[in-house]
Every structure is written in C-alpha cells, then in structure tokens.
PDB file of N, CA and C in Angstrom:
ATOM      1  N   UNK A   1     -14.772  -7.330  -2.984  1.00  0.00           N
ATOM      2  CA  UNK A   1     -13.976  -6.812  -1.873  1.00  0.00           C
ATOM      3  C   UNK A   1     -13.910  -7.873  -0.771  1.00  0.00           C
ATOM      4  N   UNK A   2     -12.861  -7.989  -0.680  1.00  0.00           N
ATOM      5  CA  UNK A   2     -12.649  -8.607   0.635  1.00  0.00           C
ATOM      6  C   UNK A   2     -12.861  -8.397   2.323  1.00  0.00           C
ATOM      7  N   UNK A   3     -13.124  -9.525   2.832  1.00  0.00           N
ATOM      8  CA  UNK A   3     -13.289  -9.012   4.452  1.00  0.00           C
ATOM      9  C   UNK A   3     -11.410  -8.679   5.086  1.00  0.00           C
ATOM     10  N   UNK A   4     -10.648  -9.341   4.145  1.00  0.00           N
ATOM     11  CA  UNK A   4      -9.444  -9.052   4.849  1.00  0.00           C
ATOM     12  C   UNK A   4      -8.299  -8.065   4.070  1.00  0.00           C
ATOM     13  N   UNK A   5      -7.808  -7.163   4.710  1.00  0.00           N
ATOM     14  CA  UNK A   5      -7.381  -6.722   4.282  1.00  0.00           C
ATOM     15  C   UNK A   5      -5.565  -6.349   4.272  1.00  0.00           C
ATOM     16  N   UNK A   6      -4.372  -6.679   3.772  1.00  0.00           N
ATOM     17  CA  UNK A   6      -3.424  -6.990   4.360  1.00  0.00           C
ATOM     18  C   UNK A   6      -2.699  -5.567   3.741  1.00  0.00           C
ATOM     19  N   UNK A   7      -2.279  -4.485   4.731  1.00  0.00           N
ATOM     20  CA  UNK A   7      -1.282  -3.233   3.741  1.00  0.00           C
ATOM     21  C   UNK A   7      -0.006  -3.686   3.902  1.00  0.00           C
ATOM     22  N   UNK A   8       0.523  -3.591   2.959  1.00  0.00           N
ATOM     23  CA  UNK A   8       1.256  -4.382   2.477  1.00  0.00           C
ATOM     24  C   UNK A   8       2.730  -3.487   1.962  1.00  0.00           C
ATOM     25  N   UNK A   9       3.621  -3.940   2.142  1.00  0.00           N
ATOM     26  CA  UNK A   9       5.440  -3.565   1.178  1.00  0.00           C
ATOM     27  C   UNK A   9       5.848  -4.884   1.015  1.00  0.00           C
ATOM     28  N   UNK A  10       6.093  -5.285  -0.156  1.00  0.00           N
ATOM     29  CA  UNK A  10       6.789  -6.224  -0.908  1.00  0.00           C
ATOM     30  C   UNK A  10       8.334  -6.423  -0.713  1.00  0.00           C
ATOM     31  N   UNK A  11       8.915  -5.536  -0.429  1.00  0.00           N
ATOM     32  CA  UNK A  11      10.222  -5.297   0.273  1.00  0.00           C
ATOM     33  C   UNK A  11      10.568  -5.939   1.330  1.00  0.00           C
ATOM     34  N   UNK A  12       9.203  -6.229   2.561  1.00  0.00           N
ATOM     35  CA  UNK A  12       9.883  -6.436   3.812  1.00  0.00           C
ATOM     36  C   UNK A  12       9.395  -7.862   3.556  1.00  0.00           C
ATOM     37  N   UNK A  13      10.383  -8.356   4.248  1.00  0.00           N
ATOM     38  CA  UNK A  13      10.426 -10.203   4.729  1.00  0.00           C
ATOM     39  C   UNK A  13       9.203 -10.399   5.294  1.00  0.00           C
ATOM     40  N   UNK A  14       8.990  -9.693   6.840  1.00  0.00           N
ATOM     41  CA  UNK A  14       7.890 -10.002   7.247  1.00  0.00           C
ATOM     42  C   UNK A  14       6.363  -9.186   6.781  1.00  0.00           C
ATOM     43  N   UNK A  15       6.298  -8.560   6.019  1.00  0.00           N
ATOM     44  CA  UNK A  15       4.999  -8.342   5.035  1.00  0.00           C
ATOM     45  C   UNK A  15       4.922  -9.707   4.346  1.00  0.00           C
ATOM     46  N   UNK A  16       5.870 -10.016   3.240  1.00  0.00           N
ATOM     47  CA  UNK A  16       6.194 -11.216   2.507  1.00  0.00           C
ATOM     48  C   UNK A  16       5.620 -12.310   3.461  1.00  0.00           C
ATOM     49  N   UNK A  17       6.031 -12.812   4.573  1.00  0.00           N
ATOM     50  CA  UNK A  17       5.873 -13.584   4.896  1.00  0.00           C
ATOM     51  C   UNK A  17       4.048 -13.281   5.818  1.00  0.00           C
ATOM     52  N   UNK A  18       3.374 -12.597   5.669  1.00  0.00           N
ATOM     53  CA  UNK A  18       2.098 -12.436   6.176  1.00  0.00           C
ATOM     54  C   UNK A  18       1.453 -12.827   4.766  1.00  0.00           C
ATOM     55  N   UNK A  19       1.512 -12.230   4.181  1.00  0.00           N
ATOM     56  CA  UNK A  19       0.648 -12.531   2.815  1.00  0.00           C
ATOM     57  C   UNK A  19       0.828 -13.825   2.315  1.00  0.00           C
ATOM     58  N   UNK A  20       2.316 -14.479   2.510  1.00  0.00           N
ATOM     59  CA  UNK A  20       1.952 -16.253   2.819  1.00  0.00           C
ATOM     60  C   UNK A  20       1.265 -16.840   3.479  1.00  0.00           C
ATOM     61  N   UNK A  21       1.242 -16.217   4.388  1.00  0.00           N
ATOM     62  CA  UNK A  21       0.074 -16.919   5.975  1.00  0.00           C
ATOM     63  C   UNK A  21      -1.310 -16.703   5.610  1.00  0.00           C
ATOM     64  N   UNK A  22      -1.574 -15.466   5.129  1.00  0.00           N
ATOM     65  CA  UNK A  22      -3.016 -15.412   5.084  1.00  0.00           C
ATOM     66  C   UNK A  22      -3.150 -16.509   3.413  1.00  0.00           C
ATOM     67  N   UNK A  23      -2.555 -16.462   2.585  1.00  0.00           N
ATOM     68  CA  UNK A  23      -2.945 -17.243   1.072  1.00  0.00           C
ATOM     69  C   UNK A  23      -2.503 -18.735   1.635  1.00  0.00           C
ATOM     70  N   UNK A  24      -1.492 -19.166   2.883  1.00  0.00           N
ATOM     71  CA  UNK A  24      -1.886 -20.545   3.384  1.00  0.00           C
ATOM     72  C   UNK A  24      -3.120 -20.853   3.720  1.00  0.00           C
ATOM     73  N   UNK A  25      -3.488 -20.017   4.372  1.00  0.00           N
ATOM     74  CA  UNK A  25      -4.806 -20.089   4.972  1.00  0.00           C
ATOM     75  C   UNK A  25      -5.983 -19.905   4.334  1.00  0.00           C
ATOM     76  N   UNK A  26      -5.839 -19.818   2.977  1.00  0.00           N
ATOM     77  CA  UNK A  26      -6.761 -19.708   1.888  1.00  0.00           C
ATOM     78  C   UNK A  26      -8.053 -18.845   1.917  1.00  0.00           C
ATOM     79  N   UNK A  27      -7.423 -18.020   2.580  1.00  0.00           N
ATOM     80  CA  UNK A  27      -8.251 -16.607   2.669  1.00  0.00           C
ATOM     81  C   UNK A  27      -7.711 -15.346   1.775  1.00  0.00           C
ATOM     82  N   UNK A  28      -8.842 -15.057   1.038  1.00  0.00           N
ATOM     83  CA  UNK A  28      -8.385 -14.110   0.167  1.00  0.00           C
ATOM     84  C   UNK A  28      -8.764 -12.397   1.271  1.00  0.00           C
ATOM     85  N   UNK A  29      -7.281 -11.975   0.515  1.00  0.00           N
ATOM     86  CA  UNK A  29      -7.305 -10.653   1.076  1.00  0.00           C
ATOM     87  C   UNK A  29      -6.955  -9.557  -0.181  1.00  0.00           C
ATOM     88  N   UNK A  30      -7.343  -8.062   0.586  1.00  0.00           N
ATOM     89  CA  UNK A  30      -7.091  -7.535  -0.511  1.00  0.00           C
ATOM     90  C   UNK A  30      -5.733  -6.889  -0.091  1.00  0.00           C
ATOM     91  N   UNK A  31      -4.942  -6.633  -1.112  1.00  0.00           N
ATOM     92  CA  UNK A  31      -3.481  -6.349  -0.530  1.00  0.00           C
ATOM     93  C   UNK A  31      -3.463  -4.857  -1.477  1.00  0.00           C
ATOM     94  N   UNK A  32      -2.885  -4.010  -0.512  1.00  0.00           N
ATOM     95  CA  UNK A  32      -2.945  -2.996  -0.334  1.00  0.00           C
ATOM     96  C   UNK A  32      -0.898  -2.327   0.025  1.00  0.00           C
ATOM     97  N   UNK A  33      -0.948  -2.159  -0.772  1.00  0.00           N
ATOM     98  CA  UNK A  33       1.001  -1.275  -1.190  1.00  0.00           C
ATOM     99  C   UNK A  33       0.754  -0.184  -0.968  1.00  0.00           C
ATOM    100  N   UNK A  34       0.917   0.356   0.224  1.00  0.00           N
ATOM    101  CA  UNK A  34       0.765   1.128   0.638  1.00  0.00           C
ATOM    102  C   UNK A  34       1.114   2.658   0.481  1.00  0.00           C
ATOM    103  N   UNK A  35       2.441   2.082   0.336  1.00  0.00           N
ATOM    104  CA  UNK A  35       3.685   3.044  -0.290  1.00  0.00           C
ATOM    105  C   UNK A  35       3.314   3.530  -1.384  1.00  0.00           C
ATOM    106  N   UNK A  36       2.798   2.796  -2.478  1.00  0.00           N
ATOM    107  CA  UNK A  36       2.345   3.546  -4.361  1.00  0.00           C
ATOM    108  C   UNK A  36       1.066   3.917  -4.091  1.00  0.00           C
ATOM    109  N   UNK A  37      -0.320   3.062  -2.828  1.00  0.00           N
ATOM    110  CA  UNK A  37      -1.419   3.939  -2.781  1.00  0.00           C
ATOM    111  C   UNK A  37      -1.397   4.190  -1.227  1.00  0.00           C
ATOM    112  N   UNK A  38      -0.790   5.557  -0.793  1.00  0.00           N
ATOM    113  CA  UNK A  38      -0.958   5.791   0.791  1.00  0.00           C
ATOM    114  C   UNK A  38      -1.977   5.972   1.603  1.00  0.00           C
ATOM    115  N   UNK A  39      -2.471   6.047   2.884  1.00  0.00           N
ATOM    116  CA  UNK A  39      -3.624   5.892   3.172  1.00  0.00           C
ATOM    117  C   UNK A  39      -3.543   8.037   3.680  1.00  0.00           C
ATOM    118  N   UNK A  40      -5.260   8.102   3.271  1.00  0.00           N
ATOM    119  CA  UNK A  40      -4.775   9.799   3.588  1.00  0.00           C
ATOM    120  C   UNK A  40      -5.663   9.589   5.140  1.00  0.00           C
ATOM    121  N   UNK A  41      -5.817  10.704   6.007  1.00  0.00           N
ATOM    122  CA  UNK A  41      -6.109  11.066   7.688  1.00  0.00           C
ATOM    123  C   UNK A  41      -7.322  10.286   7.878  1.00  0.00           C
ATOM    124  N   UNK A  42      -8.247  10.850   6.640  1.00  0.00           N
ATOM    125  CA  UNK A  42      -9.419   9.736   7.430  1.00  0.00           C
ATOM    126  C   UNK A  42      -9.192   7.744   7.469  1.00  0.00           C
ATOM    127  N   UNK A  43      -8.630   7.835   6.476  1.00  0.00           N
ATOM    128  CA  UNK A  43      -8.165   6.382   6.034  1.00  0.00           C
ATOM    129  C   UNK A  43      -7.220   5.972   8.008  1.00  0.00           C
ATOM    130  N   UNK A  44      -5.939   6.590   7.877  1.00  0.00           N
ATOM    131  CA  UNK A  44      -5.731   5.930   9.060  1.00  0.00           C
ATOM    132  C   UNK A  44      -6.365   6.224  10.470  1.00  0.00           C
ATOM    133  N   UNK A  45      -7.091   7.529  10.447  1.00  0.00           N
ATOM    134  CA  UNK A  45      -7.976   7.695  11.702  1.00  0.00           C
ATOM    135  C   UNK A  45      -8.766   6.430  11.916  1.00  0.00           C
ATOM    136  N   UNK A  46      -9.371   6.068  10.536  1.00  0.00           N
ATOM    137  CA  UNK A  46     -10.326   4.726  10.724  1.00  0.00           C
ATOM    138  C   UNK A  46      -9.263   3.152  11.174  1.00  0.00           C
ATOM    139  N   UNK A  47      -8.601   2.994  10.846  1.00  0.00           N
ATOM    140  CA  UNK A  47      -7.558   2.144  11.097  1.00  0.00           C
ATOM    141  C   UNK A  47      -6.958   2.177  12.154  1.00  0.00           C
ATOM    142  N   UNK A  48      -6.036   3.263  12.888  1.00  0.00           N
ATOM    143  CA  UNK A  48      -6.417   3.242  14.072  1.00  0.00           C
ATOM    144  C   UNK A  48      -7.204   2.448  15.539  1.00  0.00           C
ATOM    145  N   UNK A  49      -8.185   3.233  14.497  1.00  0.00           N
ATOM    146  CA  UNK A  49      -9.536   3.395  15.468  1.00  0.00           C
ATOM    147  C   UNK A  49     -10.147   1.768  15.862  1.00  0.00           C
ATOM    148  N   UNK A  50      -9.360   1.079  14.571  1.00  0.00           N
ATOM    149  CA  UNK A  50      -9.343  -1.138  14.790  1.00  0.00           C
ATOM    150  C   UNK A  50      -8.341  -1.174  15.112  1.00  0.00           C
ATOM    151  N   UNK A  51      -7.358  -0.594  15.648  1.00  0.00           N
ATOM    152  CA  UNK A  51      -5.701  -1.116  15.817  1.00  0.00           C
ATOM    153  C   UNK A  51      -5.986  -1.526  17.131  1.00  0.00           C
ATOM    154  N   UNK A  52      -5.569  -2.961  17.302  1.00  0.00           N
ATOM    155  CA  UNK A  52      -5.636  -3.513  18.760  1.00  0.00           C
ATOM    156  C   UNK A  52      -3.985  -2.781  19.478  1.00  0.00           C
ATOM    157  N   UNK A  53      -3.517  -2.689  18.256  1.00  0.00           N
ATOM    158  CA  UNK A  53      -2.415  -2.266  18.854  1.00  0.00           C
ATOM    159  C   UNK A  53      -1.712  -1.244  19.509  1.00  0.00           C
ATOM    160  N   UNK A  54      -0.850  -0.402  20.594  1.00  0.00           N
ATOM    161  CA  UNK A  54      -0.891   1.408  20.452  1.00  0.00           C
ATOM    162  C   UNK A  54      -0.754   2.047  19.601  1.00  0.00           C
ATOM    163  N   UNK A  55      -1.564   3.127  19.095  1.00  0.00           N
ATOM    164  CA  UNK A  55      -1.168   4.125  17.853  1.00  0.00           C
ATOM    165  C   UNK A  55      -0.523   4.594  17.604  1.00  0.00           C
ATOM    166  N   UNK A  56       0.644   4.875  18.502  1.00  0.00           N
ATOM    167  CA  UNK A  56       2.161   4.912  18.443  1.00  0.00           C
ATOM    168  C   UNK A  56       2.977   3.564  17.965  1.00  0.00           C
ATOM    169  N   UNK A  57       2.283   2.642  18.178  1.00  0.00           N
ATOM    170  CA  UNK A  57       3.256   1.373  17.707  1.00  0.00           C
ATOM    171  C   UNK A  57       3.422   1.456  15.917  1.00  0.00           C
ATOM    172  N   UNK A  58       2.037   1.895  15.454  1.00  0.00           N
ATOM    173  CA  UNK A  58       1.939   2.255  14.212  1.00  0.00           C
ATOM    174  C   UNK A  58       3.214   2.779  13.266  1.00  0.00           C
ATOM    175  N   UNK A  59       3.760   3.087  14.055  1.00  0.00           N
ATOM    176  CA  UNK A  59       5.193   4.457  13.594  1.00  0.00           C
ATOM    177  C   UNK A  59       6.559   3.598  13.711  1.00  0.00           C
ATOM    178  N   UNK A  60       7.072   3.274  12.803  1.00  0.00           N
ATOM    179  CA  UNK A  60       8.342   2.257  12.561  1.00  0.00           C
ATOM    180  C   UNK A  60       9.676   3.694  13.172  1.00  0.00           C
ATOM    181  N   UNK A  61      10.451   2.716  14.526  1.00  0.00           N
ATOM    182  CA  UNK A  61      11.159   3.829  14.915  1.00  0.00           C
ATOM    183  C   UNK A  61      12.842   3.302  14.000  1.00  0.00           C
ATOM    184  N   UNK A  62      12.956   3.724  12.693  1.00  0.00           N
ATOM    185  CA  UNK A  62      13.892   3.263  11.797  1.00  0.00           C
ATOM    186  C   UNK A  62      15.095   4.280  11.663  1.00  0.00           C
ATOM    187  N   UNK A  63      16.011   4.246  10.952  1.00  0.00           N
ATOM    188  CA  UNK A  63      16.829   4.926  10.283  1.00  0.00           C
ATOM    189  C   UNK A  63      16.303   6.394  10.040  1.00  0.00           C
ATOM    190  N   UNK A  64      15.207   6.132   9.167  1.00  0.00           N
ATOM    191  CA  UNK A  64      14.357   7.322   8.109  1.00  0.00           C
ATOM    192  C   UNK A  64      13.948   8.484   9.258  1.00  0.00           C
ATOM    193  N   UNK A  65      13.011   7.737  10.527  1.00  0.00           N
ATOM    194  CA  UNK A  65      12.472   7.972  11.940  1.00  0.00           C
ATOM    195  C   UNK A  65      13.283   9.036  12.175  1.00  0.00           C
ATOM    196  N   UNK A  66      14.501   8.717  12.849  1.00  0.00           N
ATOM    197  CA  UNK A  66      16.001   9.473  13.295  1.00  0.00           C
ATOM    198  C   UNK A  66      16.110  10.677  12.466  1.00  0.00           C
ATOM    199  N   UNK A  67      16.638  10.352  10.863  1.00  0.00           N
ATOM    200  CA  UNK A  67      17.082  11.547  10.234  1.00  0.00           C
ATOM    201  C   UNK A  67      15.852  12.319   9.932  1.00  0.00           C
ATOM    202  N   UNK A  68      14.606  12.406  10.523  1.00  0.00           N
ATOM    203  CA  UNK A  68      13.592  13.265  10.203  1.00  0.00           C
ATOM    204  C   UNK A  68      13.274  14.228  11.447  1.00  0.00           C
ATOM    205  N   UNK A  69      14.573  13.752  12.727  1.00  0.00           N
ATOM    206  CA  UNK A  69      14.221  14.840  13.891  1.00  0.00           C
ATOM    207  C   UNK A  69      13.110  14.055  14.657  1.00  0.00           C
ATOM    208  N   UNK A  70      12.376  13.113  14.433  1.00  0.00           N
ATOM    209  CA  UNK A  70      11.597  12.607  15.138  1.00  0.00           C
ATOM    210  C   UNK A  70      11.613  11.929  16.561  1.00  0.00           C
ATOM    211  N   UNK A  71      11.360  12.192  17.679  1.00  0.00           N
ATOM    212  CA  UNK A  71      11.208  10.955  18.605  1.00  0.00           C
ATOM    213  C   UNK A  71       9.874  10.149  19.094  1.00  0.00           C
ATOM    214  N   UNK A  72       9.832  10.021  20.330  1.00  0.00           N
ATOM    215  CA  UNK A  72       8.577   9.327  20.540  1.00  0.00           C
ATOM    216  C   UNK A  72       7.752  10.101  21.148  1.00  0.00           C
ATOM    217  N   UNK A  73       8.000  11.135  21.563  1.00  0.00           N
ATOM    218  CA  UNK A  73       7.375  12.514  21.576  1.00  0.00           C
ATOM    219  C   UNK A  73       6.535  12.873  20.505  1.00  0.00           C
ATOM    220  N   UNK A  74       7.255  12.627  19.511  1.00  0.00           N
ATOM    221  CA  UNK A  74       6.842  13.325  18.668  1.00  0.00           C
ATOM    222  C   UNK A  74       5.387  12.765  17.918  1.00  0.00           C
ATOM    223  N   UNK A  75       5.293  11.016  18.428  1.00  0.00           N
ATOM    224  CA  UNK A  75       4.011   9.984  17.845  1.00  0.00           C
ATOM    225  C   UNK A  75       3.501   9.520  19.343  1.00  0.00           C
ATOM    226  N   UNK A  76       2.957  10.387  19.963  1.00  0.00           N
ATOM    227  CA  UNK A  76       2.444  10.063  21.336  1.00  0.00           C
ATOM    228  C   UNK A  76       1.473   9.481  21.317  1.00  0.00           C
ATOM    229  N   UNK A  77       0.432  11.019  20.231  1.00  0.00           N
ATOM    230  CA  UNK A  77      -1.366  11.023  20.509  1.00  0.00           C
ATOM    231  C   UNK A  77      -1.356  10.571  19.102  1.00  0.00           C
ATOM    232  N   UNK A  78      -2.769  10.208  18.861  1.00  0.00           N
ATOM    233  CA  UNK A  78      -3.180   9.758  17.545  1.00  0.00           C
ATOM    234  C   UNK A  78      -2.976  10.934  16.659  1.00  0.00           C
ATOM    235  N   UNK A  79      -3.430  11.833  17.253  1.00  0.00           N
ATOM    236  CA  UNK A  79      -3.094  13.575  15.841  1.00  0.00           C
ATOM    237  C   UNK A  79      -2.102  12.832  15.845  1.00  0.00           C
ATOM    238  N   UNK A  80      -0.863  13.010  16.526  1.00  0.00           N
ATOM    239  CA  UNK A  80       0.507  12.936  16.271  1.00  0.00           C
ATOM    240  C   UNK A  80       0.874  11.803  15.658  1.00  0.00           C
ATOM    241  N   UNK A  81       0.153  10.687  15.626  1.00  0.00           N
ATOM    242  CA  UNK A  81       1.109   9.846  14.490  1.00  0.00           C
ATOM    243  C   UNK A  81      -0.027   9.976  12.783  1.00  0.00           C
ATOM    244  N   UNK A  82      -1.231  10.526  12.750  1.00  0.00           N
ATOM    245  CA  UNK A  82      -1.481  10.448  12.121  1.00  0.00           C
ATOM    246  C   UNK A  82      -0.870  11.408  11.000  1.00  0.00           C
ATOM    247  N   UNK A  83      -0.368  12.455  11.815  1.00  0.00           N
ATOM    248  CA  UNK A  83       0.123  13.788  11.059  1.00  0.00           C
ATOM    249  C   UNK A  83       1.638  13.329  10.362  1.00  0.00           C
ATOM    250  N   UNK A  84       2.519  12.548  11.513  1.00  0.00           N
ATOM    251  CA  UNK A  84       3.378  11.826  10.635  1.00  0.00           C
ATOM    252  C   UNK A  84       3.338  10.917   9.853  1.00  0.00           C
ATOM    253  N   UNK A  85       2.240   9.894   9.705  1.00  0.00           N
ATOM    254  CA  UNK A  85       2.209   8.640   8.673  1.00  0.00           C
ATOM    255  C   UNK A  85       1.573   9.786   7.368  1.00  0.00           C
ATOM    256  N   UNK A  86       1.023  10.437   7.356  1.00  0.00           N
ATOM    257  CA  UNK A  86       0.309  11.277   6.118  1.00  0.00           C
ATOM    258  C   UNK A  86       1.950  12.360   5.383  1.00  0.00           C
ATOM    259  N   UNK A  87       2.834  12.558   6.063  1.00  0.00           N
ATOM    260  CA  UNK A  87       3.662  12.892   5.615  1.00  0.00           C
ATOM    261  C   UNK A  87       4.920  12.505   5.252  1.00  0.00           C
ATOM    262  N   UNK A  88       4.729  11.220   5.887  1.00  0.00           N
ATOM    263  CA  UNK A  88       6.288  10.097   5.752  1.00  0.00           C
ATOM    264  C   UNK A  88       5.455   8.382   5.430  1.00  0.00           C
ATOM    265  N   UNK A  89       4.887   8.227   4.677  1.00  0.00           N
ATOM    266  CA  UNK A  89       4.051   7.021   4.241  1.00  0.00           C
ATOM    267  C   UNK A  89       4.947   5.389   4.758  1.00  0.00           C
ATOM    268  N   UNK A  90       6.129   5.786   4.578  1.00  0.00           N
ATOM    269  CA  UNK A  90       7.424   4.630   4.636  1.00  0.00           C
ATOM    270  C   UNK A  90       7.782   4.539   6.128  1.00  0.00           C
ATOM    271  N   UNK A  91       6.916   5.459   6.986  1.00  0.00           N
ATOM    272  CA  UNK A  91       7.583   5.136   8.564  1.00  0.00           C
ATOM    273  C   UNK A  91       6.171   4.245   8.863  1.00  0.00           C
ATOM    274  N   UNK A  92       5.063   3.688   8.481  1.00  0.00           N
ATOM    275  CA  UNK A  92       4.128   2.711   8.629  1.00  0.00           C
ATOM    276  C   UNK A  92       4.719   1.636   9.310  1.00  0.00           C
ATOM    277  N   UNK A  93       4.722   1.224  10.657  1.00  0.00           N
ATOM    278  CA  UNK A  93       4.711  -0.146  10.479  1.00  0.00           C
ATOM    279  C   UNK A  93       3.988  -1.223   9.374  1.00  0.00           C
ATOM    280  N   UNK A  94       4.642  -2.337   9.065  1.00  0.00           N
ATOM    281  CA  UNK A  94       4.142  -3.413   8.221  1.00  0.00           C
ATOM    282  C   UNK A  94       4.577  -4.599   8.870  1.00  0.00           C
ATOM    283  N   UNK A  95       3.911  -5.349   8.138  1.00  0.00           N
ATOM    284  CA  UNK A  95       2.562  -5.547   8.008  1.00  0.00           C
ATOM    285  C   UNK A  95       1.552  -4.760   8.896  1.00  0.00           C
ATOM    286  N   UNK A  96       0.014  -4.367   8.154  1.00  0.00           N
ATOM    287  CA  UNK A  96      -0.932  -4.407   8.971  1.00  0.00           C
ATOM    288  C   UNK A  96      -1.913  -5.346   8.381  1.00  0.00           C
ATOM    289  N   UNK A  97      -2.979  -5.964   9.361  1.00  0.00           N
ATOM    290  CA  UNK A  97      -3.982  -6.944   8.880  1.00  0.00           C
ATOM    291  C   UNK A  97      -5.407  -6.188   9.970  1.00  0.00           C
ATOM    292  N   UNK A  98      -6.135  -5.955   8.632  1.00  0.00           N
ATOM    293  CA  UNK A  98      -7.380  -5.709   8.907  1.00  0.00           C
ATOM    294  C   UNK A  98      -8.538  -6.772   8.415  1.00  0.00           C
ATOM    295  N   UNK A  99      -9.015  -7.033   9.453  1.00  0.00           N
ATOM    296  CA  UNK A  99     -10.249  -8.036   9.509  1.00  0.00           C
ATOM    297  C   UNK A  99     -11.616  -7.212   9.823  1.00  0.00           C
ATOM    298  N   UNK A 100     -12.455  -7.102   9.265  1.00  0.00           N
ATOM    299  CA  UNK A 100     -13.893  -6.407   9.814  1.00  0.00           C
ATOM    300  C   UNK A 100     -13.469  -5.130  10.828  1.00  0.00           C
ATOM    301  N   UNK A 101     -13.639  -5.270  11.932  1.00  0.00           N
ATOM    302  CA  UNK A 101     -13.688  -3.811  12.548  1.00  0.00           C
ATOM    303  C   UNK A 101     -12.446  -4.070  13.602  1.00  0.00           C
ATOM    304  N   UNK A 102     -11.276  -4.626  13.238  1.00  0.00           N
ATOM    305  CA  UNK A 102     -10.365  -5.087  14.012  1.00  0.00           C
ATOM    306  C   UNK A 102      -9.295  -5.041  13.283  1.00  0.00           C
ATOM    307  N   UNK A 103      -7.782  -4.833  13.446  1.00  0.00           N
ATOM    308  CA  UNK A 103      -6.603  -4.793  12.886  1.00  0.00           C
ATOM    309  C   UNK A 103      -5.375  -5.184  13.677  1.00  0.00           C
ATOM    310  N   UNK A 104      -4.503  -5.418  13.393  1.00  0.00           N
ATOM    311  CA  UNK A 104      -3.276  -5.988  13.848  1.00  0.00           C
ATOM    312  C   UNK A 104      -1.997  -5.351  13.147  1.00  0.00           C
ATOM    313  N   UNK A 105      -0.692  -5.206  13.686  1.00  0.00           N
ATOM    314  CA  UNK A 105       0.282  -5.240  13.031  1.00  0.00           C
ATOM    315  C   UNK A 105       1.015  -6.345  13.492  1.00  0.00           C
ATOM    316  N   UNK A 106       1.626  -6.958  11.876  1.00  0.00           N
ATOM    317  CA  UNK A 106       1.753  -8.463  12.058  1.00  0.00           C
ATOM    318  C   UNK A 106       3.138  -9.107  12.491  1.00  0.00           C
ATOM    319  N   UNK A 107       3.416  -7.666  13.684  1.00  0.00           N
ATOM    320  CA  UNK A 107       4.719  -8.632  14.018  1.00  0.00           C
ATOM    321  C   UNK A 107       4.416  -8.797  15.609  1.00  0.00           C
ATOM    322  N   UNK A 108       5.541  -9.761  16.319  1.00  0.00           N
ATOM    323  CA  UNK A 108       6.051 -10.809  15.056  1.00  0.00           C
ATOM    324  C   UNK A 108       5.001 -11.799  14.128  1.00  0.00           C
ATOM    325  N   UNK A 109       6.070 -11.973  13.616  1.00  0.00           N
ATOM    326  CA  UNK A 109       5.335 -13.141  12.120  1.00  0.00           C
ATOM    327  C   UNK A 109       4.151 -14.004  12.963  1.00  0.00           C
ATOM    328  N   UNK A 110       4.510 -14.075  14.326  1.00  0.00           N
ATOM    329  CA  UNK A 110       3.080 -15.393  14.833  1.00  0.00           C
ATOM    330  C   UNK A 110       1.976 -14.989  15.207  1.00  0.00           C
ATOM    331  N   UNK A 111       1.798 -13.605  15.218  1.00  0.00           N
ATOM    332  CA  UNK A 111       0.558 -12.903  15.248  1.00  0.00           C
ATOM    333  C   UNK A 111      -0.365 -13.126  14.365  1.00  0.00           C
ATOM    334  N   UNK A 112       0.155 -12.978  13.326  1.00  0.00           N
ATOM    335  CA  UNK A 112      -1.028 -12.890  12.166  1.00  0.00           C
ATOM    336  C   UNK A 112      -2.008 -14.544  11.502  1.00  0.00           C
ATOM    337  N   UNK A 113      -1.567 -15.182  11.445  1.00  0.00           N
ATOM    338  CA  UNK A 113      -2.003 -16.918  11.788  1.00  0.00           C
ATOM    339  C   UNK A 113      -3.357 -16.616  12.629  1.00  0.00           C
ATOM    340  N   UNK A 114      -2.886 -16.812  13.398  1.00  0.00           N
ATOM    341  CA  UNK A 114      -4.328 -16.884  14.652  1.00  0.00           C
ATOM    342  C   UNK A 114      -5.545 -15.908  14.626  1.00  0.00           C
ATOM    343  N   UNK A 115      -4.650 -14.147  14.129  1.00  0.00           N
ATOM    344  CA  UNK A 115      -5.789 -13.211  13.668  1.00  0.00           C
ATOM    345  C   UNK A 115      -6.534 -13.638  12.535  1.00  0.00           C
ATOM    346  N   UNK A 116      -5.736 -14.276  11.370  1.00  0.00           N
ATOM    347  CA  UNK A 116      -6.514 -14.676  10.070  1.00  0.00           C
ATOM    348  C   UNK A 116      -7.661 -15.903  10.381  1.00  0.00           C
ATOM    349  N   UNK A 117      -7.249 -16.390  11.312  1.00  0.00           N
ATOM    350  CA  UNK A 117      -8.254 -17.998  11.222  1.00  0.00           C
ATOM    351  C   UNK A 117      -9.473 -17.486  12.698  1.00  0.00           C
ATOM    352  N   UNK A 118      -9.196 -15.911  13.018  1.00  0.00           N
ATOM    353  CA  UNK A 118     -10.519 -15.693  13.478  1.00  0.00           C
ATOM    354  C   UNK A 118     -10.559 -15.084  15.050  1.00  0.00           C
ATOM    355  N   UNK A 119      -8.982 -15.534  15.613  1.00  0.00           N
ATOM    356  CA  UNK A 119      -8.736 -15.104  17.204  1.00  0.00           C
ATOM    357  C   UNK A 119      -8.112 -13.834  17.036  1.00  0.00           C
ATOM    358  N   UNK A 120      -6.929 -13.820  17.980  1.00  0.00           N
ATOM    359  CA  UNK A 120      -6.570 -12.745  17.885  1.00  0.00           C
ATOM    360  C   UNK A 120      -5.288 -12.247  18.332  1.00  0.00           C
TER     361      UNK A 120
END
C-alpha cells in the first residue's frame, strides 16, 4: 500500500494529467477509480476530514449538478455533501490526492506537483 493515494477518472484531462505528475515524480500511488469502486460515508467522512480544501468544493457544480435539482445549498455542511457524493459518485470533484493525513483536489493542474514532492 501506498502512502499516496490519487482517486482517480480516466476520462478527465486533468485526473490524466495528475497521475502523470505524481509517476513524473516517481512516486508510486495507489490509484483509485472511483466511479467502478465508490467511496461509501465513512470513506469520505475520513477524506474530508484531510481535505485542505472546503467540503463543499468536493462537489463538481456540472451539468449532472443542475439536472439533479441541486444548488449550493444543497452541499453547504459536510452531512450535506457527504449525503450527495454517496448518492451521485460522478459529482466528486477530481482529481483528489491523498498523502498521509492530508488531501488535495488537484486543480488546477499546479497544485498537485508541490503536494506530491511534500509541500502543499
């Protein structure tokens, strides 16, 4: 098992292009598709809980977002986005990069570089 951990969609450019950055950087991670294995409440409560980022940022405000009735109301508090990522797996922001007890979502693309080699 790895210390790094990258969740991952193969689809998006900038996932694609994180999982280059971290295998430039010749750090093995474990990559994690999120979409075929989803993370269930305790999984992202814990994730979260390293997200340097807001727990609302977590929540991709997309197309899918819209036609589900959703606003930003609706991913305020952590219940609230956790209750939507456990029922809509594909509104995840991606990239995320988890390092030890710390995480990132890796946009933009120049974020994740500096988290992998140890800053932040």
């Amino acid at each position: 098992m790895s210390d790094l951990t990258l969740l991952h969609n193969p689809k998006c450019s900038t996932s694609r292009a994180a999982l280059e950055t971290i295998e430039g950087e010749g750090v093995e991670a474990d990559v994690v598709q999120y979409l075929k294995e989803p993370l269930d409440e305790a999984a992202l409560r814990e994730l979260i809980g390293k997200l340097e980022d807001e727990p609302t940022a977590l929540v991709r405000r997309d197309s899918f977002f819209k036609e589900q009735g959703l606003t930003d109301a609706d991913v305020a508090s952590v219940d609230q986005v956790v209750t939507v990522l456990v029922e809509h797996p594909r509104l995840m922001q991606r990239p995320v990069i988890v390092k030890g007890d710390r995480a990132i979502i890796g946009r933009p693309k120049d974020r994740v570089a500096p988290f992998v080699a140890g800053g932040s």
